[in-house]
Protein backbone atom coordinates (compact mmCIF):
# COMPACT_ATOMS: atom_id res chain seq x y z
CA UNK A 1 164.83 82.52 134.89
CA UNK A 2 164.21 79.57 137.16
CA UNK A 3 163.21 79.44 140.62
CA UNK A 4 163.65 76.40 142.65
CA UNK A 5 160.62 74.83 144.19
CA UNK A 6 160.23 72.44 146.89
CA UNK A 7 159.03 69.25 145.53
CA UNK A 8 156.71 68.81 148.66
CA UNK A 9 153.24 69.37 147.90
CA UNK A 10 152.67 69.97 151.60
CA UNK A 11 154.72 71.66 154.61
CA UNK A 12 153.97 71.60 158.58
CA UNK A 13 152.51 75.21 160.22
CA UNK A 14 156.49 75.88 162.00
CA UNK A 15 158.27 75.11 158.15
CA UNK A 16 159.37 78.20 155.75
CA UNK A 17 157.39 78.58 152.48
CA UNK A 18 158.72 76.30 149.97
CA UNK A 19 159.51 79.13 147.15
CA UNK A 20 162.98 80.14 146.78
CA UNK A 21 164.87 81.98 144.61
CA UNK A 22 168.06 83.57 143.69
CA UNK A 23 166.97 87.66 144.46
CA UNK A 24 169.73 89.99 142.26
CA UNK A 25 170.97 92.82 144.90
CA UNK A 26 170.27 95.47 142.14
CA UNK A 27 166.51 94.58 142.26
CA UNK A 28 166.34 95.48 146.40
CA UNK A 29 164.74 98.71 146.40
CA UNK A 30 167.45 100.86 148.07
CA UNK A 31 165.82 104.22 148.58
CA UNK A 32 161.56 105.14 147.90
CA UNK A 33 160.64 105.96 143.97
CA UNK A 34 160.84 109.15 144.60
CA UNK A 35 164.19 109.63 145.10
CA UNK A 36 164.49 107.83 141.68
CA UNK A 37 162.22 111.01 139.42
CA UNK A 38 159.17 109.06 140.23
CA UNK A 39 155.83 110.11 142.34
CA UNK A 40 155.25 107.69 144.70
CA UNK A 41 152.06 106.36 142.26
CA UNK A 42 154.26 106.05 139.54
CA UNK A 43 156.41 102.94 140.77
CA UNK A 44 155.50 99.38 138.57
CA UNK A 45 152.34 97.32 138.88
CA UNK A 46 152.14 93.34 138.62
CA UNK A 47 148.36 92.70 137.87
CA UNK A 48 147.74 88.65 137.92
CA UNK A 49 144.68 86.55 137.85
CA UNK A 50 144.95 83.29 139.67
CA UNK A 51 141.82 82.17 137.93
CA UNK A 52 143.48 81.68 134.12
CA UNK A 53 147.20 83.27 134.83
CA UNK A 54 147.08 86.20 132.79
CA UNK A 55 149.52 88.85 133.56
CA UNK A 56 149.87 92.28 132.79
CA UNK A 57 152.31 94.59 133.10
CA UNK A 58 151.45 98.64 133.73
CA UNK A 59 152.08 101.57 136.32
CA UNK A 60 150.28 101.71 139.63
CA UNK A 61 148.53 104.81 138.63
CA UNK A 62 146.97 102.94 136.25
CA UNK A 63 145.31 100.68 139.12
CA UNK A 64 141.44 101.73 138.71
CA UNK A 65 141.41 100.31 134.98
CA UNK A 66 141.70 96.62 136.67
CA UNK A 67 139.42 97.31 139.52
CA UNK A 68 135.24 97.57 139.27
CA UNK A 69 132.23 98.91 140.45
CA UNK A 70 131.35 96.92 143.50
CA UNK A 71 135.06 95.92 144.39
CA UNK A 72 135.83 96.41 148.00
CA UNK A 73 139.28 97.40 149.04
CA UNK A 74 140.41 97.11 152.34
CA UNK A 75 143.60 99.33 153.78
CA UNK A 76 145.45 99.31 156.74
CA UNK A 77 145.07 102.69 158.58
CA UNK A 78 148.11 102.11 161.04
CA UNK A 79 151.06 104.90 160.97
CA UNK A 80 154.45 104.11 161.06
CA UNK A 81 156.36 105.40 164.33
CA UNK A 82 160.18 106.10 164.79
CA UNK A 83 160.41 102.77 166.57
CA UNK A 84 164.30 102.47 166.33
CA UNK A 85 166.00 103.91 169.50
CA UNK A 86 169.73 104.57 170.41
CA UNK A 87 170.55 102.24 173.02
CA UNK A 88 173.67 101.65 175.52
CA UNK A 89 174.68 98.28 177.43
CA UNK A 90 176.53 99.04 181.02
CA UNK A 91 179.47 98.07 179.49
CA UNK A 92 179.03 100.35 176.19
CA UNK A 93 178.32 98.59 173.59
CA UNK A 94 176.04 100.68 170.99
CA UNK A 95 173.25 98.99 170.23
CA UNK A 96 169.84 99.94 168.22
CA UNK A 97 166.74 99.19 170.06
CA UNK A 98 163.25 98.51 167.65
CA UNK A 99 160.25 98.55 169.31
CA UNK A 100 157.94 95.76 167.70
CA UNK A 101 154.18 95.83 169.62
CA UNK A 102 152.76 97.24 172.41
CA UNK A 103 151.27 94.37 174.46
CA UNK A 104 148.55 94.88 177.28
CA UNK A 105 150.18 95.97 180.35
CA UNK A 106 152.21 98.22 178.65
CA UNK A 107 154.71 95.56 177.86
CA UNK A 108 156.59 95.72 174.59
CA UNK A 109 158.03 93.10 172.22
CA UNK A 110 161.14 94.75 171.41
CA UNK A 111 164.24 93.49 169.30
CA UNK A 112 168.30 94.35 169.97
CA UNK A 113 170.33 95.57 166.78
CA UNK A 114 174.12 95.70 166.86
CA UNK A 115 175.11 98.61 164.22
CA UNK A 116 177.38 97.05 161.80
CA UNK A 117 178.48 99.95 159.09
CA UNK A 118 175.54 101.71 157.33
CA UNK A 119 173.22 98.80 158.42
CA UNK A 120 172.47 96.97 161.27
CA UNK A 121 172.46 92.90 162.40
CA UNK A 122 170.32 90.90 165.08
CA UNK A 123 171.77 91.16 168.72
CA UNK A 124 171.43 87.63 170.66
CA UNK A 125 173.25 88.45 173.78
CA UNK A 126 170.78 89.96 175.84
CA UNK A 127 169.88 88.85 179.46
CA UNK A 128 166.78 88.78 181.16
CA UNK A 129 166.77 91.35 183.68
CA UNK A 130 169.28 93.67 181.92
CA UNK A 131 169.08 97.46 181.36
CA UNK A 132 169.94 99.58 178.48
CA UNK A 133 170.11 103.57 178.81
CA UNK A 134 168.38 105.04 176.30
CA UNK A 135 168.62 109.11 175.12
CA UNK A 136 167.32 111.62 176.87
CA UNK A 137 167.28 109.28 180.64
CA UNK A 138 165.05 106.64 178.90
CA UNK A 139 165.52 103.07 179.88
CA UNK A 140 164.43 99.92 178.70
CA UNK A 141 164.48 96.63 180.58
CA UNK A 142 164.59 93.67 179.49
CA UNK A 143 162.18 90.62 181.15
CA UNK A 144 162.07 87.43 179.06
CA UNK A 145 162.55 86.05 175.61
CA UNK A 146 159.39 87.15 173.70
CA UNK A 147 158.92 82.96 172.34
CA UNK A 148 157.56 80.82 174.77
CA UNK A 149 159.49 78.04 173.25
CA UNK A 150 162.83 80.21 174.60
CA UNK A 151 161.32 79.97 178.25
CA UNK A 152 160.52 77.02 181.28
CA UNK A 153 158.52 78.27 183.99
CA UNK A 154 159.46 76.69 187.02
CA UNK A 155 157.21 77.68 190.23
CA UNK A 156 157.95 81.36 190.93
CA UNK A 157 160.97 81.89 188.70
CA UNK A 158 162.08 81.50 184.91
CA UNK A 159 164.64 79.22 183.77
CA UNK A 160 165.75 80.17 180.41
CA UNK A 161 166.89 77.87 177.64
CA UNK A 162 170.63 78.64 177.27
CA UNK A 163 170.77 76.62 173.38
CA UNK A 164 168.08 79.30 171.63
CA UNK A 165 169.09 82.80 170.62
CA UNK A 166 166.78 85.03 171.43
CA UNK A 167 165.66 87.93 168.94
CA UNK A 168 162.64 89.22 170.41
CA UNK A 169 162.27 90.40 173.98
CA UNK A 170 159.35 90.97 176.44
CA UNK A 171 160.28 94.97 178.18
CA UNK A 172 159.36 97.70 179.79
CA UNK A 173 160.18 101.48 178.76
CA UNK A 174 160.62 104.25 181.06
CA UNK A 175 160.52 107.54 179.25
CA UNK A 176 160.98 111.01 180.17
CA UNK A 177 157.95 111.76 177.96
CA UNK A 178 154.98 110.49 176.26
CA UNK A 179 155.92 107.48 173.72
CA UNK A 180 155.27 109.54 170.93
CA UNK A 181 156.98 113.04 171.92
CA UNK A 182 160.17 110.35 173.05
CA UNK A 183 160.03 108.57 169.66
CA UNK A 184 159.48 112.40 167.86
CA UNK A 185 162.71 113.38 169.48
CA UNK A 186 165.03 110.08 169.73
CA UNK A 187 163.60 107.61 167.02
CA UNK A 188 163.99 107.23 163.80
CA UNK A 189 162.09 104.93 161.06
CA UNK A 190 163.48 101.17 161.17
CA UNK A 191 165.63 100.00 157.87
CA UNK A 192 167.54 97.54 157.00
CA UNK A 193 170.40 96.77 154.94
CA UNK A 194 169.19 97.27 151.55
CA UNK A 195 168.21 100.77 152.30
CA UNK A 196 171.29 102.50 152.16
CA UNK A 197 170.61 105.83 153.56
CA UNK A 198 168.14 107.12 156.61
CA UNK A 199 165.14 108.47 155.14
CA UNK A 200 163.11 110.86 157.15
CA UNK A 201 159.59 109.20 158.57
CA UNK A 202 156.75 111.18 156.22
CA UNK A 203 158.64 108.49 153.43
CA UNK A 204 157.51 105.35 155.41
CA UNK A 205 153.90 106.70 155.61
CA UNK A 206 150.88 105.89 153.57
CA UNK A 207 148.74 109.08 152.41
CA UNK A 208 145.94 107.62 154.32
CA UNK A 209 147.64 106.83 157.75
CA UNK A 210 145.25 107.87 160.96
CA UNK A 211 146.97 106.50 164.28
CA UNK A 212 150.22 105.94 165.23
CA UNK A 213 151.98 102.52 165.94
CA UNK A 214 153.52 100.26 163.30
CA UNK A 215 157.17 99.36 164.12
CA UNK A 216 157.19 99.12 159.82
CA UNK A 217 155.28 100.66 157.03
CA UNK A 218 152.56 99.00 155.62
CA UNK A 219 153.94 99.12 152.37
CA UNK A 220 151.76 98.10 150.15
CA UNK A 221 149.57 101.18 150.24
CA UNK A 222 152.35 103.39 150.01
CA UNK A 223 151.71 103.98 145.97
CA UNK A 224 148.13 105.63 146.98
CA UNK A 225 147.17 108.89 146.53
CA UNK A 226 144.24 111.20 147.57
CA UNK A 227 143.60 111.24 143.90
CA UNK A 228 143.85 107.71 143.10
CA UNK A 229 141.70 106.71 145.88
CA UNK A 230 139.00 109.39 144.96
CA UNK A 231 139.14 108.05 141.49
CA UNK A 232 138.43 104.69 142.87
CA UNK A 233 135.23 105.61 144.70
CA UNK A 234 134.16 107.64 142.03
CA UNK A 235 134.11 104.45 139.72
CA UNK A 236 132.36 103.07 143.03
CA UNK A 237 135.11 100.74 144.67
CA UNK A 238 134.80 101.08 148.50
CA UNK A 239 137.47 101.84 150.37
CA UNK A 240 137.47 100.61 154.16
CA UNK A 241 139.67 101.01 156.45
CA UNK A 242 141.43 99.02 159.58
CA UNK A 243 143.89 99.06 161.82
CA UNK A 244 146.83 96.59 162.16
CA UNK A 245 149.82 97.69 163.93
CA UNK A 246 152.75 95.82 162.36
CA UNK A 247 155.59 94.39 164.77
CA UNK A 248 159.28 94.29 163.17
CA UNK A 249 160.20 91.70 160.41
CA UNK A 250 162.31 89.33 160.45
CA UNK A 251 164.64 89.81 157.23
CA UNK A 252 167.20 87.05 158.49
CA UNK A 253 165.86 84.69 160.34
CA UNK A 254 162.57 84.38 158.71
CA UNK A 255 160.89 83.78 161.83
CA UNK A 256 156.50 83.25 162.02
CA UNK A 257 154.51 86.14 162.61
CA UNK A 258 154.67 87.55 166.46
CA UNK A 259 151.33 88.71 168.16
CA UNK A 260 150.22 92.33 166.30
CA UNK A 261 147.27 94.53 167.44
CA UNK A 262 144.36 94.67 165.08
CA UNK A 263 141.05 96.43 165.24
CA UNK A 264 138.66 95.64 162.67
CA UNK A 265 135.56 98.49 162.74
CA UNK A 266 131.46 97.06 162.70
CA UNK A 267 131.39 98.88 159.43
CA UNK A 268 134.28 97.17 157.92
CA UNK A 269 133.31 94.62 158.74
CA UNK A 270 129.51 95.00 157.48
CA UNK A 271 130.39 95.82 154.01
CA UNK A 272 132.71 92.94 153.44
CA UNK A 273 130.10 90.44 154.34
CA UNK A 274 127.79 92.05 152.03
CA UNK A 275 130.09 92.19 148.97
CA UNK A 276 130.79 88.35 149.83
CA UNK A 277 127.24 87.52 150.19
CA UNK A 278 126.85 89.52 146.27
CA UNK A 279 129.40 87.83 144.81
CA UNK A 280 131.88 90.64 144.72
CA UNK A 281 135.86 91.08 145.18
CA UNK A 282 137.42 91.92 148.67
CA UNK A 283 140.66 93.02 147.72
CA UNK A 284 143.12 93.35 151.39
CA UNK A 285 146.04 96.07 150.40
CA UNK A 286 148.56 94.42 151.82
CA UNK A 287 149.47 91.19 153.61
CA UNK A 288 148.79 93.26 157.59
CA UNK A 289 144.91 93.86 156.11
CA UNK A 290 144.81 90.10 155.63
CA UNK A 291 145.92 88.85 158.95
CA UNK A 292 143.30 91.25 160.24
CA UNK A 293 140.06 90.11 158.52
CA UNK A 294 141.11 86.61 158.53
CA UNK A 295 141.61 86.67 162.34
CA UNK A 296 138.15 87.86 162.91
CA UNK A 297 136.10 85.63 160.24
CA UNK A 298 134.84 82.55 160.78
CA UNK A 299 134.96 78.90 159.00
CA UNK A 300 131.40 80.08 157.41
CA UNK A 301 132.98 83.48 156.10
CA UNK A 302 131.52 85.48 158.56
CA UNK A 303 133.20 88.28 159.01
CA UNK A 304 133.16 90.37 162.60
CA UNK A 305 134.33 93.33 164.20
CA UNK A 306 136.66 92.53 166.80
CA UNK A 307 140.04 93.93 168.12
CA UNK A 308 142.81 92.17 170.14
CA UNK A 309 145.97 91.12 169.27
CA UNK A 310 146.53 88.44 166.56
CA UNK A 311 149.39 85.46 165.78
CA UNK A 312 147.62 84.08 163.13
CA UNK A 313 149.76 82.55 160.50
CA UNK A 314 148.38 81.86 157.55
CA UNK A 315 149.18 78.73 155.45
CA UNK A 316 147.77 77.00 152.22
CA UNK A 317 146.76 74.09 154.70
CA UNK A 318 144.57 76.58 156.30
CA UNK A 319 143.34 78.24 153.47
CA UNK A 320 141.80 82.03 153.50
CA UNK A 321 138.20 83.02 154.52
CA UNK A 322 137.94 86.64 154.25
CA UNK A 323 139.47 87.94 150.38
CA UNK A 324 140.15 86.76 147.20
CA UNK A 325 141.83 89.17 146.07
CA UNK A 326 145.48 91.40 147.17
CA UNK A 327 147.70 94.22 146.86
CA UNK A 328 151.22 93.39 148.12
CA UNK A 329 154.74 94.25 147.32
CA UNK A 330 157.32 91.38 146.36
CA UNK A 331 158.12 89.40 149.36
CA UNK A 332 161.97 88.03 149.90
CA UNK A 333 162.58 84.13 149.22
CA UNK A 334 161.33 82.04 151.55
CA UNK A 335 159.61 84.73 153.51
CA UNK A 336 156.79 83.56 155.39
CA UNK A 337 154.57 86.14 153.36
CA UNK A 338 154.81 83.55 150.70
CA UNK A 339 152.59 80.92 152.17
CA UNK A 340 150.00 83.43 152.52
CA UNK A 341 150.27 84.45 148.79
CA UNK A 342 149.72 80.63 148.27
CA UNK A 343 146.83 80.17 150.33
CA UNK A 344 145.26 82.48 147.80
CA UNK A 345 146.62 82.30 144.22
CA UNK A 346 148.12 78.42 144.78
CA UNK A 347 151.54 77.47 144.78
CA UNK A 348 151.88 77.23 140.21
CA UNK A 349 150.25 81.09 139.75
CA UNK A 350 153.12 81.92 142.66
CA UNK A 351 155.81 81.05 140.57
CA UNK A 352 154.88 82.08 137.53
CA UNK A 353 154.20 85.68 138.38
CA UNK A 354 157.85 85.92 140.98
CA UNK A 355 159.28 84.54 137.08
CA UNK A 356 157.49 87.67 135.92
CA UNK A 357 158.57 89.87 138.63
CA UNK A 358 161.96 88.97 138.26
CA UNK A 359 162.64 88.89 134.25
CA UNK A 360 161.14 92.57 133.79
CA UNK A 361 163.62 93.38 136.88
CA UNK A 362 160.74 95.09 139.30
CA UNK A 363 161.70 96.25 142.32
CA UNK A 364 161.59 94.32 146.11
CA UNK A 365 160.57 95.93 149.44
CA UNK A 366 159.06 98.85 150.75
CA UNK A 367 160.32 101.32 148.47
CA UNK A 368 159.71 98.90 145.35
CA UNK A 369 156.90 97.80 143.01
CA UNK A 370 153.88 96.25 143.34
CA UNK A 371 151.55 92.77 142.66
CA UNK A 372 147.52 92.84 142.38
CA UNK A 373 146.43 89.41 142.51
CA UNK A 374 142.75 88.83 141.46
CA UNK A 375 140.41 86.07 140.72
């Protein structure tokens, strides 16, 4: 099976990943493994080394047979919320309201969803200063396009750009309770069209999960267990944790990352530097775990703890400091997830191992299989 590949050997920061491929609809995940007689450990595994291309093919339980003493995985810690809302326009019109990040100030980025059958579709007709009524006597109002890019700032007042839809929004909640209490009682987890069916929220949590406030799973470590991870340190892998709270994708318009908060521990961040400086393999779970360390290490490889809120994209111009090594799931074409994959296994291992992925028919998305890629 082919993929297409750009024939540029190079592509500006603001430009979509050049791999691109034809995606079958039966290979879109449509509900979580379990719901198809499998544990959640039991879904496929993708292990790939970049160094000389080998590929093998074998079951995510299966995972510590590839990993070694000294390895150092590092997971995202971040729970998923019930960040999509019920929300009402003064003139009626039913929309679906995701909350992406918290920003300082208590802003949010939040996006507008027009329900459209059993799925929903982007909403681009909000207007800056506009209220929605949410359930329960919530309300959320709306300030400014989230992009700078969507915005002139003239003197005291904003002039927006009427020739950009805008997807993302700068807000402001007001809740008749806490956030999590409102989102307990109103919200439910954020899907898109490929999952068919709502699926209650312990489905879109990892085992390992700590604090609240990812507007999506981060999927990758979904397929861990207690077990598994005991059998890992056992074998003497470490396992370190840190937070990134991930904002809402961007499934159609395949938009760059938006600011996400990260907090990267002094201990994490400690034992990655020393497994660098030995020579070992830092292994992120997931694409979130990535953004995280890379935002906090330096051009030397220094790693530090630090917390804030991150944009960072990462492309194969700018290359990776932090890993060499990463759990992920299988990323739609052209999704910017792609040029990060590239900035670590390079653009030929890419396509060989999607080929893989997509001749023995594994499974996309949250609920699907999974890719190790090593040195």
């Amino acid at each position: 099976m082919n993929l297409p590949i750009s024939q540029s050997l190079n592509y500006p920061i603001t430009s979509l990943p050049p791999l691109a491929f034809d995606l079958p609809p039966e290979l879109e995940a449509a509900e979580p493994p379990e719901a198809r007689g499998l544990a959640r450990h039991q879904v496929r595994l993708m292990v790939s080394h970049y160094g000389d291309d080998r590929v093998r093919h074998t079951r995510f339980e299966r995972i510590t047979d590839h990993l070694e003493a000294g390895d150092v995985v590092v997971i995202n810690t971040s729970g998923t919320m019930n960040a999509a809302v019920p929300a009402r326009r003064a003139d009626g019109t039913e929309l679906e309201l995701h909350l992406s990040t918290r920003l300082p100030a208590d802003v949010w980025s939040v996006e507008l969803r027009r329900p459209s059958a059993h799925t929903t579709r982007p909403f681009f007709e909000g207007q800056a200063g506009e209220q929605l009524a949410l359930p329960g006597g919530g309300l959320v109002t709306l300030l400014t396009p989230h992009n700078p890019a969507q915005r002139l700032t003239s003197s005291w007042q904003t002039v927006f750009l009427t020739n950009h839809r805008v997807r993302l929004w700068l807000a402001v909640l007001q809740l008749p309770l806490p956030l999590g209490d409102y989102l307990q009682q109103f919200g439910y987890p954020i899907r898109y069209s490929y999952v068919k069916e709502q699926w209650p929220l312990d489905y879109y949590q990892t085992v390992y999960a700590t604090e609240p406030g990812s507007a999506e799973m981060p999927s990758a470590g979904r397929a861990f267990t207690p077990e598994i991870i005991m059998r890992l340190v056992a074998k003497g892998v470490q396992v370190l944790p840190l937070i990134l709270h991930t904002g809402v994708a961007s499934v159609e318009e395949h938009e760059r990352p938006y600011e996400e908060y990260y907090r990267v521990p002094a201990e994490t961040a400690t034992a990655v530097n020393l497994a660098r400086q030995s020579g070992k393999r830092i292994i992120a779970v997931g694409t979130t775990v990535i953004r995280a360390l890379e935002t906090v290490t330096d051009a030397h490889g220094v790693t530090h703890a630090g917390e804030g809120w991150t944009d960072l994209f990462i492309t194969p111009q700018r290359g990776l400091y932090a890993v060499n090594g990463l759990l992920t799931g299988l990323h739609e074409p052209c999704a910017t997830h792609l040029a990060m994959l590239e900035a670590l296994c390079g653009r030929a291992h890419l396509h060989l191992t999607y080929q893989q992925a997509l001749h023995h028919h594994y499974l996309w998305h949250e609920f699907g299989d999974l890719h190790l890629i090593l040195p």
